[in-house]
Protein backbone atom coordinates (compact mmCIF):
# COMPACT_ATOMS: atom_id res chain seq x y z
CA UNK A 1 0.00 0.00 0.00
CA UNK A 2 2.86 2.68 0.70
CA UNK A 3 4.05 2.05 -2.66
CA UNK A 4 0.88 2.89 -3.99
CA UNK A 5 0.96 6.09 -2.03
CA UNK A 6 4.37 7.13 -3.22
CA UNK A 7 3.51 6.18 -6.85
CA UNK A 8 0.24 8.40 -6.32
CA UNK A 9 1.85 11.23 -4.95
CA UNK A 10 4.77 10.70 -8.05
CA UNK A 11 1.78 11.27 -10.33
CA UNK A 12 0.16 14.08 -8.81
CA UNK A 13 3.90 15.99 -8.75
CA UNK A 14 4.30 14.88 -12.90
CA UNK A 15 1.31 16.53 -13.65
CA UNK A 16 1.43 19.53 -11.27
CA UNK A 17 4.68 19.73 -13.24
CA UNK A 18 3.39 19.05 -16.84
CA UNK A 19 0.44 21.32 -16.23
CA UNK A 20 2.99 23.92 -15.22
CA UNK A 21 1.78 25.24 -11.88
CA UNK A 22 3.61 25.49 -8.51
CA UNK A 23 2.83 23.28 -5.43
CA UNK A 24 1.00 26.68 -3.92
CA UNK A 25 -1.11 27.37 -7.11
CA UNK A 26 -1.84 24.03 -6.57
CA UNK A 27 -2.95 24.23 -2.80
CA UNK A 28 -4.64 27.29 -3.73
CA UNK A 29 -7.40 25.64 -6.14
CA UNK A 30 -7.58 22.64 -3.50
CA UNK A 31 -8.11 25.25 -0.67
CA UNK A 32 -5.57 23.51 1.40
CA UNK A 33 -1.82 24.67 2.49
CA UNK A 34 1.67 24.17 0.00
CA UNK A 35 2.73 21.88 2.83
CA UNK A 36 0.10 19.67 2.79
CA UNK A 37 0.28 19.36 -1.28
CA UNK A 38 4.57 18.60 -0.58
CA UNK A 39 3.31 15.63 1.85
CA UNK A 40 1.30 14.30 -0.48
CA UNK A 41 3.60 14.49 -3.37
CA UNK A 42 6.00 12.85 -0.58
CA UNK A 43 4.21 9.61 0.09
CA UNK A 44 1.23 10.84 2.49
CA UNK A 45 -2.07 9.33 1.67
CA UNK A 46 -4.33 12.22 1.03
CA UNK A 47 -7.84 12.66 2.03
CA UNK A 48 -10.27 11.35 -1.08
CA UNK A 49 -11.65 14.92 -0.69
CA UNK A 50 -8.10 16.27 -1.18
CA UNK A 51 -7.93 13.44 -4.00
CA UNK A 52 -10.80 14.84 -5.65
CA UNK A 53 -10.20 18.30 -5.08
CA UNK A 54 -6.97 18.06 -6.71
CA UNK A 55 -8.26 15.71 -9.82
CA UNK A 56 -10.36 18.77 -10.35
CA UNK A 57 -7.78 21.38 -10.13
CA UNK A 58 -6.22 19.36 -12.71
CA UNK A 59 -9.54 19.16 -14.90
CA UNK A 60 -10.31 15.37 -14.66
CA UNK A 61 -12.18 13.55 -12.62
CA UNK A 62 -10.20 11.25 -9.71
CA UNK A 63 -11.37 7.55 -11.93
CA UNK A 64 -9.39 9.55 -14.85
CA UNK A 65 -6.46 10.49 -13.27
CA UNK A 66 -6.06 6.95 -11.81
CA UNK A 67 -6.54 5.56 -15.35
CA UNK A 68 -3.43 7.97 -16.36
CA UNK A 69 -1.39 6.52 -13.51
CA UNK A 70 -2.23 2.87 -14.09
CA UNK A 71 -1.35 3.26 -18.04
CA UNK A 72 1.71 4.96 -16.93
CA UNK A 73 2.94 2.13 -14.77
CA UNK A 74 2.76 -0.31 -17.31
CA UNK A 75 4.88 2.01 -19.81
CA UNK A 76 2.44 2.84 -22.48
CA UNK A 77 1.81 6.64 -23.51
CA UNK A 78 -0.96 8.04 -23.45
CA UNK A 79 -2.15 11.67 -24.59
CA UNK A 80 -2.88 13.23 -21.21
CA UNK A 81 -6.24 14.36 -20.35
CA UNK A 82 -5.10 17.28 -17.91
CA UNK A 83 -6.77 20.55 -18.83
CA UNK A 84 -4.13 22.50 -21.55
CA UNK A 85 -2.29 19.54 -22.14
C-alpha cells in the first residue's frame, strides 16, 4: 500500500509539473496549504476529498487520473487528459 501512495503522490507531482503550476497554485485551487500538497507528493495518503479536489484542479475527474497513472505504470503513452495539455 505505501508504494501505492508514493507512486500516487509521483503522479500528482508529474502533472502539477506538466500542467505547469507550482505546489501553492496548486494548494490554492484545493483550498488547502503548499505543505500539505509537498506531503502528499512525498508519500502521504491524502484525504479522497483532497484526492478529488486536486483531480479537479487538474480538470479530470479522480477515476481519470487513476486511469493515467495505471497506463503509466505499465509504460504505455498516453495523450494526457489534464486541462491545456
Amino acid at each position: 500500500m505505501k508504494s501505492t501512495v508514493k507512486n500516487l503522490g509521483a503522479a500528482i507531482r508529474e502533472n502539477r509539473q506538466r500542467v505547469g503550476i507550482s505546489q501553492v497554485a496548486l494548494a490554492k485551487k484545493c483550498k488547502t496549504g503548499q505543505f500539505t500538497i509537498s506531503k502528499v507528493e512525498n508519500g502521504r495518503t491524502p484525504t479522497l476529498g483532497l484526492l478529488e479536489r486536486i483531480a479537479r484542479a487538474f480538470g479530470c475527474g479522480v477515476m481519470i487520473c487513476f486511469e493515467e497513472i495505471r497506463t503509466a505504470k505499465k509504460g504505455a503513452p498516453r495523450e494526457s487528459t489534464l486541462k491545456g495539455k
